[in-house]
C-alpha atoms as a PDB file:
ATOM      1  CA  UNK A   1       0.000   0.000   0.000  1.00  0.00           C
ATOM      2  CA  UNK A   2       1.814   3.208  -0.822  1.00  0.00           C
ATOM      3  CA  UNK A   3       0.334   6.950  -0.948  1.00  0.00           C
ATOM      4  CA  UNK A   4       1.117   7.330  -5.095  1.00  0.00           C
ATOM      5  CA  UNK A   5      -0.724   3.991  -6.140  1.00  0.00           C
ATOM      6  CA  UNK A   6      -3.805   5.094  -8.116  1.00  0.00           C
ATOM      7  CA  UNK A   7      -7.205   3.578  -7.417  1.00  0.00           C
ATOM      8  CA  UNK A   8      -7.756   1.304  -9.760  1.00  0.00           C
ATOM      9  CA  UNK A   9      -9.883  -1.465  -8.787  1.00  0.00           C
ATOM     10  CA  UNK A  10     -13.764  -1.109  -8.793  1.00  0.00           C
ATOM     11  CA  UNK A  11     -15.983  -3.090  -6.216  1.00  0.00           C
ATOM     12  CA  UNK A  12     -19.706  -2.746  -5.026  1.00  0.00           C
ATOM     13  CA  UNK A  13     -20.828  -2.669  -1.460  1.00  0.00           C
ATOM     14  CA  UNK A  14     -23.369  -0.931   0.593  1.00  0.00           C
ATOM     15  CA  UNK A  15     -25.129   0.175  -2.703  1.00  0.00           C
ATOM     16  CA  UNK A  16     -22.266   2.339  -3.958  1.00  0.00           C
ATOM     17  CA  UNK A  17     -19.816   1.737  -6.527  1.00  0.00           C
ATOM     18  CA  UNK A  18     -15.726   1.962  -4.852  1.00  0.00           C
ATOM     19  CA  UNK A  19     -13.114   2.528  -6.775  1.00  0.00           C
ATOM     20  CA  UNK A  20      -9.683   1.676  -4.365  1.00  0.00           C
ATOM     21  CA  UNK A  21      -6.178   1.551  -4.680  1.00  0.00           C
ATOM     22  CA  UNK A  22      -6.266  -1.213  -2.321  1.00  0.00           C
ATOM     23  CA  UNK A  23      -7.072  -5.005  -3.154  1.00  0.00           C
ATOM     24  CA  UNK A  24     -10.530  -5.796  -1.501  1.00  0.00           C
ATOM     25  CA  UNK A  25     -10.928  -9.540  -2.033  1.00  0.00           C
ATOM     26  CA  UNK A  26     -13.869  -9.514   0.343  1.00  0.00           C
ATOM     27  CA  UNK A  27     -16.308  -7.484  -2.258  1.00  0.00           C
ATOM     28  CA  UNK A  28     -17.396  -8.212  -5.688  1.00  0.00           C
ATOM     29  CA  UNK A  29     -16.640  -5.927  -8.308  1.00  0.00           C
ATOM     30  CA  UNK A  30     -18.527  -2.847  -9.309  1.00  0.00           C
ATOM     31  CA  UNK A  31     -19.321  -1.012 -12.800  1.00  0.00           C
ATOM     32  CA  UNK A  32     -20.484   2.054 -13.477  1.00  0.00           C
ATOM     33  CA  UNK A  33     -20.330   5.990 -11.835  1.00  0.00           C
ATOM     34  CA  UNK A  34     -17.795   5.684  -9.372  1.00  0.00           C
ATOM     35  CA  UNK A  35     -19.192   7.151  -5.563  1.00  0.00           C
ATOM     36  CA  UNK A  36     -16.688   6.524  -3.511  1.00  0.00           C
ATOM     37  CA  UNK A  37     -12.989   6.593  -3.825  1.00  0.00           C
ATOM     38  CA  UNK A  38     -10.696   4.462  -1.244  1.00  0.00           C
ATOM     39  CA  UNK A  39      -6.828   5.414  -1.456  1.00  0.00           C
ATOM     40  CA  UNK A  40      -3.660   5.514   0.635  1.00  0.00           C
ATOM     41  CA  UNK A  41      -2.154   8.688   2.224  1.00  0.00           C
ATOM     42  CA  UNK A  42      -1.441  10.715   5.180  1.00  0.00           C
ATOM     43  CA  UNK A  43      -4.061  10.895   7.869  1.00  0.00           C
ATOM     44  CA  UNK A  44      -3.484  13.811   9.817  1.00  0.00           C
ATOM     45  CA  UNK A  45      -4.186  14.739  12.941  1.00  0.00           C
ATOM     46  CA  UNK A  46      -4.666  11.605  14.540  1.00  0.00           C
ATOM     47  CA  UNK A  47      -7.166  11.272  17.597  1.00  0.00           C
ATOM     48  CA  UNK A  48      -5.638  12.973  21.073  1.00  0.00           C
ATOM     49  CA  UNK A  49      -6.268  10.302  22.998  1.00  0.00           C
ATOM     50  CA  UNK A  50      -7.281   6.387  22.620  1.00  0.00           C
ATOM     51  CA  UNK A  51      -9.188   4.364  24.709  1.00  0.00           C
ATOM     52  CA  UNK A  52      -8.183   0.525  26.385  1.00  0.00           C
ATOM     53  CA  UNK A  53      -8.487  -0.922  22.870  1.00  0.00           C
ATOM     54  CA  UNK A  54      -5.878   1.635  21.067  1.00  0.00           C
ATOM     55  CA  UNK A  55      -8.533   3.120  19.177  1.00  0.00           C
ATOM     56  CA  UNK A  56      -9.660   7.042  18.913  1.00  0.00           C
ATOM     57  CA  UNK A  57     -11.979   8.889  17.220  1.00  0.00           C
ATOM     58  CA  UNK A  58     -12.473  12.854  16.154  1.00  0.00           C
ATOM     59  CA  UNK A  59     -15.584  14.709  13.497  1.00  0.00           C
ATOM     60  CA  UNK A  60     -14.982  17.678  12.344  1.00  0.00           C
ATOM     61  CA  UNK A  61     -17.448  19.541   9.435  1.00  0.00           C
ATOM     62  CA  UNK A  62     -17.377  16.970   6.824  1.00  0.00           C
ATOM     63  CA  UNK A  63     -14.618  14.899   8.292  1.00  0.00           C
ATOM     64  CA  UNK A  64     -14.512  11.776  10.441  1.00  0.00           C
ATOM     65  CA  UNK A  65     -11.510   9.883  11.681  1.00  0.00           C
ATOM     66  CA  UNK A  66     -11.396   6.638  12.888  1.00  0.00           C
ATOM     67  CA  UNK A  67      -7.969   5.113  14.257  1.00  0.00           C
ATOM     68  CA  UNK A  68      -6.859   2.071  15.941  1.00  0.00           C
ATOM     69  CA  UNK A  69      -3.757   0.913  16.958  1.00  0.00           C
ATOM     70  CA  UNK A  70      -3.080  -1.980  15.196  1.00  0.00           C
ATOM     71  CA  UNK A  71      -4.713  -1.248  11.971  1.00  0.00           C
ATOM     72  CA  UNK A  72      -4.530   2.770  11.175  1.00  0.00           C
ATOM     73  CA  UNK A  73      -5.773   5.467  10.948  1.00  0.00           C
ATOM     74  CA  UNK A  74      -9.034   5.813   8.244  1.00  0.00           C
ATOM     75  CA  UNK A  75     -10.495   9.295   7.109  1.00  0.00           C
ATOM     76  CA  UNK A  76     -13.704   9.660   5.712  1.00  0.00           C
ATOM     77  CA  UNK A  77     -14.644  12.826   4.051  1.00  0.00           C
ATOM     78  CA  UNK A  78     -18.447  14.198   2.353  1.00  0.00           C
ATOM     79  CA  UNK A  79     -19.203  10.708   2.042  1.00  0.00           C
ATOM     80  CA  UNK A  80     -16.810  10.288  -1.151  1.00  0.00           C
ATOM     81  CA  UNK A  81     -13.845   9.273  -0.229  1.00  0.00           C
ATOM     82  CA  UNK A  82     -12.009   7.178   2.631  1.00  0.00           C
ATOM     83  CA  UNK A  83      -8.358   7.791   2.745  1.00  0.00           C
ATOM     84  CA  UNK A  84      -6.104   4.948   4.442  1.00  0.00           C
ATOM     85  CA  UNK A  85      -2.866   5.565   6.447  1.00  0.00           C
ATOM     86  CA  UNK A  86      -2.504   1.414   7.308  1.00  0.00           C
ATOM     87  CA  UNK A  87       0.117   0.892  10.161  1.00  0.00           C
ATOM     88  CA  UNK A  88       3.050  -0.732   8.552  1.00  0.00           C
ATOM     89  CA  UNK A  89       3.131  -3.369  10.863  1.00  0.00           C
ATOM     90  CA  UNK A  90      -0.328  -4.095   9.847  1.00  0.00           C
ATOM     91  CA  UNK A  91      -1.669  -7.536   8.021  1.00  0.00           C
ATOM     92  CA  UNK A  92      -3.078  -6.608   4.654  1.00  0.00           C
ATOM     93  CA  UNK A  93      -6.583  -8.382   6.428  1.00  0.00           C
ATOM     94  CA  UNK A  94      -6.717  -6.588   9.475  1.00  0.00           C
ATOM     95  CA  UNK A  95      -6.449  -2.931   7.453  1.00  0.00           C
ATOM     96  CA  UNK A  96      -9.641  -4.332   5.412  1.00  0.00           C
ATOM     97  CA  UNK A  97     -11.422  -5.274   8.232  1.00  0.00           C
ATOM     98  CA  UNK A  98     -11.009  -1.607   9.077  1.00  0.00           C
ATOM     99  CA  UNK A  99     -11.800  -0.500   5.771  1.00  0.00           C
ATOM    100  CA  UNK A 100     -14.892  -2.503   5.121  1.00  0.00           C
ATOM    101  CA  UNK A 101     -16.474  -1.873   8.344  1.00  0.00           C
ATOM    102  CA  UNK A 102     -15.690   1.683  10.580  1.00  0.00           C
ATOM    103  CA  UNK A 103     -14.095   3.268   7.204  1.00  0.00           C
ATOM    104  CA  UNK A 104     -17.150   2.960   5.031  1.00  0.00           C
ATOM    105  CA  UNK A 105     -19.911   3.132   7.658  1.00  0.00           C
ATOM    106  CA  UNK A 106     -18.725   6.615   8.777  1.00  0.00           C
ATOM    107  CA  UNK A 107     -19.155   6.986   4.581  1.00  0.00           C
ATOM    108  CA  UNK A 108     -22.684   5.999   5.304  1.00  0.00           C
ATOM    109  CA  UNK A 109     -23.263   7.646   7.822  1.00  0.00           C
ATOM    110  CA  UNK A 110     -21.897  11.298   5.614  1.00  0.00           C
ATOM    111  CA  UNK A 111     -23.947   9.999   2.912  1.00  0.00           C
ATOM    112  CA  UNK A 112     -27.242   9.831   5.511  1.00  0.00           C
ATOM    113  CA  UNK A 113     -27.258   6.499   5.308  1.00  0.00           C
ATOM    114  CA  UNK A 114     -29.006   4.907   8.392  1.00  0.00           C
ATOM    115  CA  UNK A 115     -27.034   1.713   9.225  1.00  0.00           C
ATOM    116  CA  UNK A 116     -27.016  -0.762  12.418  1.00  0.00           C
ATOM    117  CA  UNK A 117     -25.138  -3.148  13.489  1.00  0.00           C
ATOM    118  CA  UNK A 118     -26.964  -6.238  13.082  1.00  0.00           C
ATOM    119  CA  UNK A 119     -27.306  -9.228   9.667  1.00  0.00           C
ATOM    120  CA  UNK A 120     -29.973  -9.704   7.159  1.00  0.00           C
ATOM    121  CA  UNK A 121     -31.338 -11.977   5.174  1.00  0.00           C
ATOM    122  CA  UNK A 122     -34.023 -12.642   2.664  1.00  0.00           C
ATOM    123  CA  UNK A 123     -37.162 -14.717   4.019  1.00  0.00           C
ATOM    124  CA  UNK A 124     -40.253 -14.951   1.830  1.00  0.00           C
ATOM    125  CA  UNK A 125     -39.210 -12.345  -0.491  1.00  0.00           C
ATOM    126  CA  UNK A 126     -38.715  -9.812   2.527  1.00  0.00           C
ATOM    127  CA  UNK A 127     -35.584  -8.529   4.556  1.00  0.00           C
ATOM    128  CA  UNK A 128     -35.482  -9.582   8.261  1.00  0.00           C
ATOM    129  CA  UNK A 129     -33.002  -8.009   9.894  1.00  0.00           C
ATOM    130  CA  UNK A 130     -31.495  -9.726  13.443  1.00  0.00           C
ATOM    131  CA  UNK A 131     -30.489  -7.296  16.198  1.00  0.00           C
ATOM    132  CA  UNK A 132     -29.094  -7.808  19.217  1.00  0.00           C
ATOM    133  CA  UNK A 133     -25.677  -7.136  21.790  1.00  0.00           C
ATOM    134  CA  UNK A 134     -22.665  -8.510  21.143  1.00  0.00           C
ATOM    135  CA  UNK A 135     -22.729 -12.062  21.150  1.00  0.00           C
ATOM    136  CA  UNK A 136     -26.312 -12.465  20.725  1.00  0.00           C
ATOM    137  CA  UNK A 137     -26.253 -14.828  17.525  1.00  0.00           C
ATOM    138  CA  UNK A 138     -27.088 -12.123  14.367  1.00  0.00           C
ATOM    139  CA  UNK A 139     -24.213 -13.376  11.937  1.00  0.00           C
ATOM    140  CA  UNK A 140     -24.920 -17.529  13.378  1.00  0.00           C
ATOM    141  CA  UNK A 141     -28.476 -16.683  12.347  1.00  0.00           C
ATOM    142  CA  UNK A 142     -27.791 -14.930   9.070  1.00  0.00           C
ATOM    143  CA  UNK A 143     -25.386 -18.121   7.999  1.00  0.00           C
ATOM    144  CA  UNK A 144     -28.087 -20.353   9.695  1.00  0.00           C
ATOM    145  CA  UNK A 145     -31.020 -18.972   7.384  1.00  0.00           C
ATOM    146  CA  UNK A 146     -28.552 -18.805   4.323  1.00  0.00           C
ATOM    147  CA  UNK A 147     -27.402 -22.555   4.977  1.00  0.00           C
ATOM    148  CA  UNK A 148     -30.916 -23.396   4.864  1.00  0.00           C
ATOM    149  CA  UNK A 149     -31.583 -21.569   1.518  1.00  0.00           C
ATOM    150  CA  UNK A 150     -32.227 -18.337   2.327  1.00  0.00           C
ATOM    151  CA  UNK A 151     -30.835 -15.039   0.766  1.00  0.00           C
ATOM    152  CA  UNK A 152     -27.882 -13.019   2.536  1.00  0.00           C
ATOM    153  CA  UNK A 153     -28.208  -9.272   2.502  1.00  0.00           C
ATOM    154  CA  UNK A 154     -25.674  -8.027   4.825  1.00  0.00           C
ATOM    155  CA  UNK A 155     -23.471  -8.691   8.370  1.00  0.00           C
ATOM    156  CA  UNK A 156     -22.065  -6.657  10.795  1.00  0.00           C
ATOM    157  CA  UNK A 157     -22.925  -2.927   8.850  1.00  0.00           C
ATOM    158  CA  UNK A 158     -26.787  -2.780   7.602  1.00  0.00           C
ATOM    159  CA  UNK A 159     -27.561   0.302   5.746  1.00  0.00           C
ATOM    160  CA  UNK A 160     -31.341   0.938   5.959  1.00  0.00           C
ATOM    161  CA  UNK A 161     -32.773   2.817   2.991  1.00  0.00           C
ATOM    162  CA  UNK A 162     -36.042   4.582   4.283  1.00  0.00           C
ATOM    163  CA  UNK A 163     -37.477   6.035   1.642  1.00  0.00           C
ATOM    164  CA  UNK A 164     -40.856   8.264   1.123  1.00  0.00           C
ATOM    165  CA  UNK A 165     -41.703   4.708  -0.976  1.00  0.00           C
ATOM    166  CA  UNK A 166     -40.961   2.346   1.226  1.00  0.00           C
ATOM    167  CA  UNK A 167     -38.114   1.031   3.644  1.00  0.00           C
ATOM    168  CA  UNK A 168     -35.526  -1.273   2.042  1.00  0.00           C
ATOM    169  CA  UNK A 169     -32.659  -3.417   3.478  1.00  0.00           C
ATOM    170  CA  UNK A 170     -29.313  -2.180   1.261  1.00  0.00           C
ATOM    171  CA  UNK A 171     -27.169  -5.395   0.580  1.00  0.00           C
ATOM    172  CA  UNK A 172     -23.432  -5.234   1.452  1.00  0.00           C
ATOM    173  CA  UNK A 173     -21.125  -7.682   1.049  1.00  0.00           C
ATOM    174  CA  UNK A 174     -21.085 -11.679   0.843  1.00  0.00           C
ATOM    175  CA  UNK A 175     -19.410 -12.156   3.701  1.00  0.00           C
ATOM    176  CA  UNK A 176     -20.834 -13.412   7.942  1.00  0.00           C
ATOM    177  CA  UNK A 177     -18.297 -13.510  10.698  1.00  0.00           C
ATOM    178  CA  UNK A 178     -18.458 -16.515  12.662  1.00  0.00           C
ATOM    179  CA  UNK A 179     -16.937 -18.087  15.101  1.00  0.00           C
ATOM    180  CA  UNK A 180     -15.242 -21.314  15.035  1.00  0.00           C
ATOM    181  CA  UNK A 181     -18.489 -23.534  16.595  1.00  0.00           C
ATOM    182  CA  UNK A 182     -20.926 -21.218  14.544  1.00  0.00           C
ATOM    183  CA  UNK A 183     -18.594 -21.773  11.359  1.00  0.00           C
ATOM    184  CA  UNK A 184     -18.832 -25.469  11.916  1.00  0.00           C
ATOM    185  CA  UNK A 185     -22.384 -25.899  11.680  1.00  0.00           C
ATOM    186  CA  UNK A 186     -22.647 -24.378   8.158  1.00  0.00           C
ATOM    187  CA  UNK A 187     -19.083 -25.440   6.655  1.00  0.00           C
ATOM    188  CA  UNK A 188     -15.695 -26.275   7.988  1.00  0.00           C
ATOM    189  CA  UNK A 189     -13.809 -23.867   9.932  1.00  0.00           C
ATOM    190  CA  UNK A 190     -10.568 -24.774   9.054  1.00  0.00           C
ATOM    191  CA  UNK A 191     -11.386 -23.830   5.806  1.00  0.00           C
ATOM    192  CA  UNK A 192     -12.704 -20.449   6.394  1.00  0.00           C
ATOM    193  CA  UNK A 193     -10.351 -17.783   6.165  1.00  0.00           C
ATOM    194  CA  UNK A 194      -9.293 -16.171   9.451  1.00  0.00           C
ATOM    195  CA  UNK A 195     -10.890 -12.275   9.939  1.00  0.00           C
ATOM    196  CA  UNK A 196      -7.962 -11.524  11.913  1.00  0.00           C
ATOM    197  CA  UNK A 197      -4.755 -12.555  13.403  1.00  0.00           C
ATOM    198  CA  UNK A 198      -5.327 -12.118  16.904  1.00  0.00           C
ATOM    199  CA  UNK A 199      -8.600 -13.950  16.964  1.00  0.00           C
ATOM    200  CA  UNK A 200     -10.206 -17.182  15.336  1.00  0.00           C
ATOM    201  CA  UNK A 201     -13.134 -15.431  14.012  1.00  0.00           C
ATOM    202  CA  UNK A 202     -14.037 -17.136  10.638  1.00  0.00           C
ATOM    203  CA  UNK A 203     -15.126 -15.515   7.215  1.00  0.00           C
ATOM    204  CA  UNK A 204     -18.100 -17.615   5.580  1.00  0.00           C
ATOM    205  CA  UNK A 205     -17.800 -15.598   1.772  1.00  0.00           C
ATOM    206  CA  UNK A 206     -20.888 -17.634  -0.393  1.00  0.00           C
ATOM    207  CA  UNK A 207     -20.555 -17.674  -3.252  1.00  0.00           C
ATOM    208  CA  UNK A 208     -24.199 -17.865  -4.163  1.00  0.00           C
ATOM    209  CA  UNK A 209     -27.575 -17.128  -2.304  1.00  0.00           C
ATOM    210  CA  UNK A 210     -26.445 -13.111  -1.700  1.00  0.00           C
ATOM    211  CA  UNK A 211     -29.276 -10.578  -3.042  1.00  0.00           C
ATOM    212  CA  UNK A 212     -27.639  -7.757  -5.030  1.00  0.00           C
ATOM    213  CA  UNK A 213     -30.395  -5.687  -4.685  1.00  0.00           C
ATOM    214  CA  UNK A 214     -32.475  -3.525  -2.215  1.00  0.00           C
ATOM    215  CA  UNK A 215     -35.383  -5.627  -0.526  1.00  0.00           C
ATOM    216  CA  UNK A 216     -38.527  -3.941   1.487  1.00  0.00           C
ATOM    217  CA  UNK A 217     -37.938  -4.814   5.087  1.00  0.00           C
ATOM    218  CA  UNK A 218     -40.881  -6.780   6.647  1.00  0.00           C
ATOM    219  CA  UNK A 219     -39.052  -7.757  10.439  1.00  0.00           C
ATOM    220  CA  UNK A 220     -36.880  -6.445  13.065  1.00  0.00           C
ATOM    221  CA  UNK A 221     -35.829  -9.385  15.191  1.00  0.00           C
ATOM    222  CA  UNK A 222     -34.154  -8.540  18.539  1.00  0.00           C
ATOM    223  CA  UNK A 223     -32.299 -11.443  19.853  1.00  0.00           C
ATOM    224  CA  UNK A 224     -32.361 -12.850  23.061  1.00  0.00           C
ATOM    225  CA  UNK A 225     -32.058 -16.254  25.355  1.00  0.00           C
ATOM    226  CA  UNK A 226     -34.585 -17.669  26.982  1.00  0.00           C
ATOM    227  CA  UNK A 227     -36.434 -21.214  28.516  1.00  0.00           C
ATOM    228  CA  UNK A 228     -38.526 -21.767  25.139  1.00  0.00           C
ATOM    229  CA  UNK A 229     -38.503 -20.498  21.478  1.00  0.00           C
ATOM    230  CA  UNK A 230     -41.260 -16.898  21.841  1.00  0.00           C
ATOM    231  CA  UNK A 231     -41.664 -14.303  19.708  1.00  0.00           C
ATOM    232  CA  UNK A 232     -43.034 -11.339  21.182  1.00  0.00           C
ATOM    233  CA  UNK A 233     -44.268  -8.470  20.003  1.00  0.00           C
ATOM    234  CA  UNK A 234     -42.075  -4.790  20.967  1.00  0.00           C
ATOM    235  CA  UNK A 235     -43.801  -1.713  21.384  1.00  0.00           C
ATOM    236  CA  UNK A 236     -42.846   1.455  19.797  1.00  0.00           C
ATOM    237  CA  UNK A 237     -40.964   2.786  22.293  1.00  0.00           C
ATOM    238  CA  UNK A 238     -39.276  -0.682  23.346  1.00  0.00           C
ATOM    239  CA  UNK A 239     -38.109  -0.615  19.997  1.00  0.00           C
ATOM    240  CA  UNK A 240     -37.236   2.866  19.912  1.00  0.00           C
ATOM    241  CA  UNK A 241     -34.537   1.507  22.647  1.00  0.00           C
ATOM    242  CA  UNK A 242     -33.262  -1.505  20.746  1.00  0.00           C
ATOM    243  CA  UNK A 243     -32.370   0.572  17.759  1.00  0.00           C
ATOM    244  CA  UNK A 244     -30.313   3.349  19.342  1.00  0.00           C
ATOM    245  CA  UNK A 245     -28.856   0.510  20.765  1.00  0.00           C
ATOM    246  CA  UNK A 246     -27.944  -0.994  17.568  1.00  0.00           C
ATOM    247  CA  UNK A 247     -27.218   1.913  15.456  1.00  0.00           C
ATOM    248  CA  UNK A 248     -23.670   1.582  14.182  1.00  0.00           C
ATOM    249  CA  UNK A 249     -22.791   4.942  14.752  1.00  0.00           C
ATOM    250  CA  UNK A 250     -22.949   4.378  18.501  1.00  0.00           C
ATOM    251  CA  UNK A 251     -19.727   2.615  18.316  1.00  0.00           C
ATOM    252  CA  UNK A 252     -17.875   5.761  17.739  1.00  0.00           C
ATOM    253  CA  UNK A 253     -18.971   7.142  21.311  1.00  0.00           C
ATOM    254  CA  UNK A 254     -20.574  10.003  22.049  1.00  0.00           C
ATOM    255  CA  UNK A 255     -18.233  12.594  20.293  1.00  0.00           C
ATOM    256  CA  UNK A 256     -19.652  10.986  17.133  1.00  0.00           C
ATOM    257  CA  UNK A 257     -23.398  10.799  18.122  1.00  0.00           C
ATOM    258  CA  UNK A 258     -23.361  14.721  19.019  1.00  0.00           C
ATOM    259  CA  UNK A 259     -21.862  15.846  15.304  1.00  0.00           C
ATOM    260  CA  UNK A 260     -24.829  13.961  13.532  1.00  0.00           C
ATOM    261  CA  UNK A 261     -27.601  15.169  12.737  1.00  0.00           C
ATOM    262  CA  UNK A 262     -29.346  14.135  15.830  1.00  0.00           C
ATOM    263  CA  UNK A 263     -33.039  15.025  14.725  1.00  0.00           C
ATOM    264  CA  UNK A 264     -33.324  13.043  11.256  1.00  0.00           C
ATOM    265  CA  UNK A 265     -31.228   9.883  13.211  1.00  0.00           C
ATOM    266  CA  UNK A 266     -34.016  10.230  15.483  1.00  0.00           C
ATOM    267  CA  UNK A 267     -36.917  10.282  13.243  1.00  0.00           C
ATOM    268  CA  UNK A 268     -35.293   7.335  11.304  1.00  0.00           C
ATOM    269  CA  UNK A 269     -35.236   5.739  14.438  1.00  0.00           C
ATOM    270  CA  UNK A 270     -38.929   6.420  15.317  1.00  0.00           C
ATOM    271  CA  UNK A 271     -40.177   5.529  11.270  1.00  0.00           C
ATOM    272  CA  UNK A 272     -38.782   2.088  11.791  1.00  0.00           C
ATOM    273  CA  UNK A 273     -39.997   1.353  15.238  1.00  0.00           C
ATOM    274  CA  UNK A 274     -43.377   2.166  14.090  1.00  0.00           C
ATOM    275  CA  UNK A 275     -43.363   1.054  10.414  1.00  0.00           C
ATOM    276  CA  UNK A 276     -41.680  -2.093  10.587  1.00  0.00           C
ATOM    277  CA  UNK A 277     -42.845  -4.663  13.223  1.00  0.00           C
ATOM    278  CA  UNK A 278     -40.560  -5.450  15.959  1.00  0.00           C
ATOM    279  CA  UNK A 279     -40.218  -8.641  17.579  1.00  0.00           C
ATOM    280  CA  UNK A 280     -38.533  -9.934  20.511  1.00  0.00           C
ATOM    281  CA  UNK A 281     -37.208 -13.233  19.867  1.00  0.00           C
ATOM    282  CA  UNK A 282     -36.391 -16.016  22.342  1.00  0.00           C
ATOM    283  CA  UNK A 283     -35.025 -19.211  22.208  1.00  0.00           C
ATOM    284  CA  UNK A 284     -32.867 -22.055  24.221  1.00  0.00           C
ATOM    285  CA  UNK A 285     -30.050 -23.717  23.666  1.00  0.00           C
ATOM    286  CA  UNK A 286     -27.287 -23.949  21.664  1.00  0.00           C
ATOM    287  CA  UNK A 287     -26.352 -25.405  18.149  1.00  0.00           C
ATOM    288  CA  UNK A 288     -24.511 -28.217  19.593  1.00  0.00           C
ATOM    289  CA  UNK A 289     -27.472 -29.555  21.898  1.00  0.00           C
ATOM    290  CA  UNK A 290     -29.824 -29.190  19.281  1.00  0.00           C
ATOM    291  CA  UNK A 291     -29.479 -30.630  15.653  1.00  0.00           C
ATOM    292  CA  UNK A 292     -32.785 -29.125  15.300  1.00  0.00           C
ATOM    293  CA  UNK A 293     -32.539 -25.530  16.154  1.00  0.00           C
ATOM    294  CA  UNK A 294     -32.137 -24.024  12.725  1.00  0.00           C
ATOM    295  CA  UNK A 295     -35.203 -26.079  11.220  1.00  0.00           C
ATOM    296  CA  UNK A 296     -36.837 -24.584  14.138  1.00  0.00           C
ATOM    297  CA  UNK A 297     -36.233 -21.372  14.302  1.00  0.00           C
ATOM    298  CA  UNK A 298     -36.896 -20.623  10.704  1.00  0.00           C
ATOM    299  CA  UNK A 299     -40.514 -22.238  10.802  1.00  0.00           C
ATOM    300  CA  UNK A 300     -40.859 -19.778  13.427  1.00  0.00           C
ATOM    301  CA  UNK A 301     -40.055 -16.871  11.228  1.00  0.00           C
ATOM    302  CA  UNK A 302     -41.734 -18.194   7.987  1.00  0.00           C
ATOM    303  CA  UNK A 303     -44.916 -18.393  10.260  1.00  0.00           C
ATOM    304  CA  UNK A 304     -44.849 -14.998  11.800  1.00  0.00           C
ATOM    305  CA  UNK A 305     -44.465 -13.329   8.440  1.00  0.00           C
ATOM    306  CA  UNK A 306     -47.211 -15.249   6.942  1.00  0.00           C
ATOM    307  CA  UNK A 307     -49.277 -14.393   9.859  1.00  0.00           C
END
């Protein structure tokens, strides 16, 4: 990666069309106007301070600037380009994961792009979308619901298009982080390449079943544990709660939330809580105890959206 390399290679992710001077093996490639350009150079200043995990953060007009330690530092400016300052030390995979997830969703987010942290897939021609904290299960359920033949429309970064028309799920990238237990229900491990150096996370990249196009969203599923599989309906307001939550802005603290426009994230918020039906769902067990659980919990779904 050095600062003169032109970008030349042309991808498609998030709905926009990337042109980068950096290899991006993850996404599929792109044609036509170019939105966003990724490139190498000097990022400059660098956050003042960094928090347990090396990382930092600073906004600033129509600049953002995301850093962390072992990666680099990644400025995003009017939503058109992302410029890369990779630490040298830095594997080529851990600079992409950087790239592909804070880099471009603080492009999003400049672009007014309403994304959350949580997966999607495609279920009776509709977009459910799992939410839910860390470790909940949203990328085991995406892969579960794609190994049993269901479209994947995104992991980890979800841009949500609400329109005046409708509100659609935007697709990302074929690609679900899993974990090495996870990853063995729908494939091998082993065989999965590794997200990251310092951790046996596992990237499940199909190479079919992934919808390249916008679908309406029917279902917000918020995941939880509990004694029995339940799906329970969330109020407004509940909702409301679950989706600040979950917005993927909120992982760039509080400096980040304040130089947003707070208003229209807020009304976003509110449109989906009350447009989109939210459900609570519930269910025991894990993947190894229970063969069954996939089979299960996707009759579940199919019959609350047919309900």
């Amino acid at each position: 990666m050095h600062d003169d390399e032109a970008p030349t290679h042309c991808y498609r992710a998030y709905g926009l069309t990337l042109l980068s001077s950096i290899v991006l093996p993850e996404l599929p490639p792109g044609t036509g106007p170019v939105d966003v350009i990724i490139r190498c150079g000097k990022v400059a200043p660098l956050p003042d301070s960094l928090d347990e995990r090396g990382a930092g953060f600073w906004v600033a007009q129509d600049q953002a600037c995301h850093f962390r330690r072992e990666a680099g530092a990644f400025l995003a400016s009017r939503g058109t380009e992302l410029l890369v300052d990779p630490n040298p030390a830095a594997a080529a995979e851990v600079v992409r994961l950087s790239i592909l997830g804070p880099g471009l969703g603080l492009i999003l987010q400049q672009r007014g792009i309403f994304a959350l942290h949580a997966s999607a897939v495609v279920m009776d021609e509709v977009a459910v979308v799992f939410l839910g904290q860390n470790g909940a299960g949203k990328s085991t359920m995406a892969a579960l619901m794609h190994a049993r033949g269901h479209r994947l429309l995104a992991d980890d970064v979800t841009p949500i298009d609400i329109a005046d028309d409708g509100i659609r799920v935007v697709p990302s990238f074929p690609q679900i982080k899993l974990w090495p237990d996870s990853a063995n229900v729908v494939g091998t491990a082993e065989q999965m390449p590794i997200l990251h150096p310092a951790f046996e996370k596992r990237a499940l990249r199909p190479t079919a079943g992934f919808s390249s196009e916008p679908v309406a969203l029917r279902r917000l599923y918020v995941l939880q544990r509990g004694d029995a599989f339940d799906l329970q309906a969330l109020s407004p307001v509940a909702g409301m709660q679950f989706l600040m939550s979950c917005w993927y802005g909120a992982r760039f603290g509080s400096a980040f939330a304040r130089a947003v426009d707070q208003r229209g994230h807020f009304l976003s918020c509110t449109r989906l809580a009350k447009s989109v039906g939210m459900r609570g769902l519930r269910r025991p067990g894990t993947l190894g105890k229970d063969p069954d659980l996939a089979a299960k919990l996707e009759a579940l779904i199919l019959a609350d959206l047919a309900a």
